[in-house]
N, C-alpha and C. Protein backbone atom coordinates (compact mmCIF):
# COMPACT_ATOMS: atom_id res chain seq x y z
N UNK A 1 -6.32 12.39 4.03
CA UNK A 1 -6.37 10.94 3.99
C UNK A 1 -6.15 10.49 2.55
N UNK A 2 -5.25 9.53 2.71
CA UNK A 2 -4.71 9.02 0.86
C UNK A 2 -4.49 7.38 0.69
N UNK A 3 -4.13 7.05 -0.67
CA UNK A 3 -4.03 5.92 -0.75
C UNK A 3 -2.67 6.03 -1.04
N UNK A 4 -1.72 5.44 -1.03
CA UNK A 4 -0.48 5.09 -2.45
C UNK A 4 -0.18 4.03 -2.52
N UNK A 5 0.47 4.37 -3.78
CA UNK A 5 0.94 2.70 -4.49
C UNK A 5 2.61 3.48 -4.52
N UNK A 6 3.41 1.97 -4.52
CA UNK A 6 5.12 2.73 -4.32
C UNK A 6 5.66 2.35 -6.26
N UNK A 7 7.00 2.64 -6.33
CA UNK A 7 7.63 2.46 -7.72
C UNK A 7 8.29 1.02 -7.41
N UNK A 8 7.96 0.29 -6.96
CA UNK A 8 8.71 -1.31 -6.38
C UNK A 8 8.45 -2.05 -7.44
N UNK A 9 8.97 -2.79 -7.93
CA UNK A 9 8.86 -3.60 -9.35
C UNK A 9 9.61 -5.10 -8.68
N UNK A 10 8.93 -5.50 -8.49
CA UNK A 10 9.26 -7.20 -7.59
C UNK A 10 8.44 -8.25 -8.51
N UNK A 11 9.23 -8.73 -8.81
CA UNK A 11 8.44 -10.42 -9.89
C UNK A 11 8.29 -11.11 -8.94
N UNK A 12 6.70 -11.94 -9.36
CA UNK A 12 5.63 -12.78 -8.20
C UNK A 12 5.50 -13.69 -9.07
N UNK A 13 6.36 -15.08 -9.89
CA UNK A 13 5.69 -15.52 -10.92
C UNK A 13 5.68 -14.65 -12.47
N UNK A 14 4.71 -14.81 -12.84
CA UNK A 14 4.57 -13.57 -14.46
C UNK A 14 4.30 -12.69 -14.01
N UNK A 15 3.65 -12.12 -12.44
CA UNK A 15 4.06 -11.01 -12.55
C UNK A 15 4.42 -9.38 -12.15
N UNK A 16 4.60 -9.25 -12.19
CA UNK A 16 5.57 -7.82 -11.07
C UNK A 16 4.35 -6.96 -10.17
N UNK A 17 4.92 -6.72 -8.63
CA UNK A 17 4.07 -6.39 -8.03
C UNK A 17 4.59 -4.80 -7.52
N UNK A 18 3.82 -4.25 -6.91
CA UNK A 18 4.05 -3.07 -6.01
C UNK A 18 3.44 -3.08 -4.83
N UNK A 19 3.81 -2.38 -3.50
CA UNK A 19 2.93 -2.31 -2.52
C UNK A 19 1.95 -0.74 -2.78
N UNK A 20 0.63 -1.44 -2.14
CA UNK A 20 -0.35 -0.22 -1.61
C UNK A 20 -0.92 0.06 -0.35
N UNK A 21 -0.43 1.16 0.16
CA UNK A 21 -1.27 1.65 1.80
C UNK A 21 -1.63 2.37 1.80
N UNK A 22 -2.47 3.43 3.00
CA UNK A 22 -3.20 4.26 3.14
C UNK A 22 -2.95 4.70 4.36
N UNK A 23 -3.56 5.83 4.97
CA UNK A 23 -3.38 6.32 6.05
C UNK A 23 -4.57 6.01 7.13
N UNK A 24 -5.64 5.22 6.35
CA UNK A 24 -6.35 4.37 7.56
C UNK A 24 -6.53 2.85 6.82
N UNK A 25 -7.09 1.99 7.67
CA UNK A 25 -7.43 0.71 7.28
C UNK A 25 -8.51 0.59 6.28
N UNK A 26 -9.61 1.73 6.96
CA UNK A 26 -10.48 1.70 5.82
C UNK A 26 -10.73 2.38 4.56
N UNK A 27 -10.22 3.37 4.11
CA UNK A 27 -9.36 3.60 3.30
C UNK A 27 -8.71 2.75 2.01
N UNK A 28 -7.81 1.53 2.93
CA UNK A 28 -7.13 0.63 2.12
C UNK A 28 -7.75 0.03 1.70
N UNK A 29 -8.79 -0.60 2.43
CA UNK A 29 -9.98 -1.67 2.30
C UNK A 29 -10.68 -1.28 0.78
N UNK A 30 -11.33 -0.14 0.60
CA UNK A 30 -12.19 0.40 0.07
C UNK A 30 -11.81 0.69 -1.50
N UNK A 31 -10.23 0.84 -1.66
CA UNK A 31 -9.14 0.97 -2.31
C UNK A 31 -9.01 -0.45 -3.30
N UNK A 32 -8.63 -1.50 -2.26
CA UNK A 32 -8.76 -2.92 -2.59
C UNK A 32 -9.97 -3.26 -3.29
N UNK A 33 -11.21 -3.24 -2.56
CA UNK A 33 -12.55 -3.18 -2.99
C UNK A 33 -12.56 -2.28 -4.58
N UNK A 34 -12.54 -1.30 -4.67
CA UNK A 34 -12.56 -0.59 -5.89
C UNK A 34 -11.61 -1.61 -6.91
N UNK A 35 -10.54 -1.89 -6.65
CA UNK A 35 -9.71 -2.12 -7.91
C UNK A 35 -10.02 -4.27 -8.24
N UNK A 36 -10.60 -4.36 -7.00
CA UNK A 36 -11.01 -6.03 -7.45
C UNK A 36 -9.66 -6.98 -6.94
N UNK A 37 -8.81 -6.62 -5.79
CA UNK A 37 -7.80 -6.95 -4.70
C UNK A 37 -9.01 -7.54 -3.74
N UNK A 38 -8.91 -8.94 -3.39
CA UNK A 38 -8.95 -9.46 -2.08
C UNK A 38 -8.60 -9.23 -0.92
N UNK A 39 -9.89 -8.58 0.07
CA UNK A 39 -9.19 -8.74 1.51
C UNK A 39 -8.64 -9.69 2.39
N UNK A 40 -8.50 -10.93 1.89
CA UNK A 40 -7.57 -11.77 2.02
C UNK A 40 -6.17 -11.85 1.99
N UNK A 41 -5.65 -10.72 1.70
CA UNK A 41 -4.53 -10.32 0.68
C UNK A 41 -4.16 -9.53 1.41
N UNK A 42 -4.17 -8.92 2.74
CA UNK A 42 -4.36 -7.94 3.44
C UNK A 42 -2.83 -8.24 4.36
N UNK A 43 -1.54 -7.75 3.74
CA UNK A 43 -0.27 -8.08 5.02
C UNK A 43 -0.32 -7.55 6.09
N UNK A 44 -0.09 -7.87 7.31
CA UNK A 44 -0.04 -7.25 8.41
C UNK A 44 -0.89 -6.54 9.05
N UNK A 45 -1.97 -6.87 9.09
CA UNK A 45 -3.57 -5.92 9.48
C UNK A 45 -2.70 -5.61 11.05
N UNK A 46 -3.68 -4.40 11.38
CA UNK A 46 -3.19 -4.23 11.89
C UNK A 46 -2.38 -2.92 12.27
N UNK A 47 -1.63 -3.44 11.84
CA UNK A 47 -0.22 -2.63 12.23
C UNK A 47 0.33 -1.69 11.19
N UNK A 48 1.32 -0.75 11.75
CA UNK A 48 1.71 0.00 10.84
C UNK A 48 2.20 -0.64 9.89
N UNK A 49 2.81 -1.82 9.13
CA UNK A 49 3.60 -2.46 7.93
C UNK A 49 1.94 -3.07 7.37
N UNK A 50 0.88 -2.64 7.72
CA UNK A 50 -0.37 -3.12 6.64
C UNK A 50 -0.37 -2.46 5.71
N UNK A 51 -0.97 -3.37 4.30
CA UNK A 51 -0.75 -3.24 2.94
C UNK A 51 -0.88 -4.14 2.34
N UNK A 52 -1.11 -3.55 1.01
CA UNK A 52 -1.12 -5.17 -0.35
C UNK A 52 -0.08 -5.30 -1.17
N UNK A 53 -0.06 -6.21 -1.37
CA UNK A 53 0.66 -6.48 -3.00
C UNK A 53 0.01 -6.79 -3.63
N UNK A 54 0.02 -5.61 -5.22
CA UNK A 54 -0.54 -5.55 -5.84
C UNK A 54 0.22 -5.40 -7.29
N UNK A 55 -0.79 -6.41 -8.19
CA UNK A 55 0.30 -6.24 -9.39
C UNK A 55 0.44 -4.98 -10.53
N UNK A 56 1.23 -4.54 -11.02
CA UNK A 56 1.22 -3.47 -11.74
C UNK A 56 -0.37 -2.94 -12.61
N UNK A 57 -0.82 -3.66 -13.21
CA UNK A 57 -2.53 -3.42 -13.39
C UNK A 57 -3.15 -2.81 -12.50
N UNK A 58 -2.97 -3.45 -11.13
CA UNK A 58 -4.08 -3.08 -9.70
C UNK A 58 -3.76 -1.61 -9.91
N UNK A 59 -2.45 -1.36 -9.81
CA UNK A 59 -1.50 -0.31 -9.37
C UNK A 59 -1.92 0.88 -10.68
N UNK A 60 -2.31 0.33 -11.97
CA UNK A 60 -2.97 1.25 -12.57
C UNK A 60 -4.84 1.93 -12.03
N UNK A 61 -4.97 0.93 -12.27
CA UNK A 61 -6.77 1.41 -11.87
C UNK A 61 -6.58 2.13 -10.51
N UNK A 62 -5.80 1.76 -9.44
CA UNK A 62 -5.63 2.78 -8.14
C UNK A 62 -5.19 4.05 -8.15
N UNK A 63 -3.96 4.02 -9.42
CA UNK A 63 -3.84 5.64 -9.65
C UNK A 63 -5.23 6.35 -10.37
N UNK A 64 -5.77 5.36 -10.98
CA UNK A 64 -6.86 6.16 -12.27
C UNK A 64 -7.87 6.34 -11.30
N UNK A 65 -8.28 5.61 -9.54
CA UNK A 65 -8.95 6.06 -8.66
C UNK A 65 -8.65 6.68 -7.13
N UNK A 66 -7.41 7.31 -8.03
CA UNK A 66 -7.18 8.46 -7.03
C UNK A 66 -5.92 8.00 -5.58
N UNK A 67 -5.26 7.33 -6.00
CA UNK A 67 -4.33 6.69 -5.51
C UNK A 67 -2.96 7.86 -5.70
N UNK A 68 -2.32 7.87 -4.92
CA UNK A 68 -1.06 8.47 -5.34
C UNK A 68 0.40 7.81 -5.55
N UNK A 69 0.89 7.94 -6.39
CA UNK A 69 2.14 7.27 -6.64
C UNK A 69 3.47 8.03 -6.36
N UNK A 70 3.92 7.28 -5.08
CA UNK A 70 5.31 7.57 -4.59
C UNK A 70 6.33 6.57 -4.50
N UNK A 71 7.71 7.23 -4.07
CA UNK A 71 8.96 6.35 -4.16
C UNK A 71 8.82 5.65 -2.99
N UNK A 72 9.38 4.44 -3.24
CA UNK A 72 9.68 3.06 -2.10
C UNK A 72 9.66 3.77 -0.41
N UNK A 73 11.14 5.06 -0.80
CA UNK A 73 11.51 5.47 0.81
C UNK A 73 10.06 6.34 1.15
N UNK A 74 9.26 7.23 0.17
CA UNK A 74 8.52 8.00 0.79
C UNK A 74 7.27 6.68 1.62
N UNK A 75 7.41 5.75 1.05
CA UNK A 75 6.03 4.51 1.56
C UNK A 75 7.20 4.31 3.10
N UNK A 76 8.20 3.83 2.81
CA UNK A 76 8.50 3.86 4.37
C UNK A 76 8.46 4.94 5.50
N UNK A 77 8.37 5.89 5.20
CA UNK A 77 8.60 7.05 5.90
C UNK A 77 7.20 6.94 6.11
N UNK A 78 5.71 6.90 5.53
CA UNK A 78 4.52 7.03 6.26
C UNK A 78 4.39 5.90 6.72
N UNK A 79 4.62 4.76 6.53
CA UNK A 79 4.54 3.45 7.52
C UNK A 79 4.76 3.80 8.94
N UNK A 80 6.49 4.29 8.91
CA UNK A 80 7.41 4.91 9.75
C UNK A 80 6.50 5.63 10.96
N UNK A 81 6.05 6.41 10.60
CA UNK A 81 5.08 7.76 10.54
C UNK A 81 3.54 7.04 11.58
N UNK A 82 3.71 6.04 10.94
CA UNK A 82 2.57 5.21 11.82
C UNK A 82 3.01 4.46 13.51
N UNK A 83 3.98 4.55 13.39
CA UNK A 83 4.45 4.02 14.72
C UNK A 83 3.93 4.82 16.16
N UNK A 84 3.84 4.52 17.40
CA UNK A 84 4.13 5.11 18.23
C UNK A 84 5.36 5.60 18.35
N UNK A 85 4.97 6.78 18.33
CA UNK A 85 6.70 7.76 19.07
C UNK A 85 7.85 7.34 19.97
N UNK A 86 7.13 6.55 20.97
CA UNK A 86 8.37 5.81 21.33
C UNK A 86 8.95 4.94 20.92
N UNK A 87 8.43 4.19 20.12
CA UNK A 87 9.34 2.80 18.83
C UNK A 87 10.05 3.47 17.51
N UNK A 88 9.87 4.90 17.55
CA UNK A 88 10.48 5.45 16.11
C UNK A 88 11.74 5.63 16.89
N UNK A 89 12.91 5.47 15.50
CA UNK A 89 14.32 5.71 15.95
C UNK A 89 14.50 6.49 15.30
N UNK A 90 13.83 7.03 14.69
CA UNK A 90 14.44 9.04 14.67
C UNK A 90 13.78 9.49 15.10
């Protein structure tokens, strides 16, 4: 069970964000909680596309608590990964 944050560099205003998910909800939650992210902030509960945006700072203190940092496609591929088997198209 993990957290990650992706290499996405998207300007929000001043300032650049990344997404973060996990492989459970609570997990993410706890993640958020640690780094001082609002569960308000929470896209897509739910479902496999749940996650935050989080700005490059968040995205530090989450690696420094154990977060892992991967590329954009590897975050889609466990999203992906979250689907039921019959909605995946590979």
């Amino acid at each position: 069970m993990s957290v990650y944050v992706d290499d996405m560099r998207a300007n929000f205003g001043r300032m650049i964000m990344c997404h973060m998910i996990a492989d459970t909800t609570t997990e993410l939650l706890e993640m958020a909680d640690k780094i001082g992210v609002q569960r308000k902030w929470l896209q897509h509960k739910g479902t496999y596309k749940e996650h935050f945006d989080i700005a490059l700072s968040k995205k530090e203190l989450a690696i420094k608590n154990g977060a892992k940092e991967i590329a954009g496609r590897e975050l889609v591929k466990l999203m992906h990964a979250k689907l039921p088997e019959e909605k995946r198209l590979l």
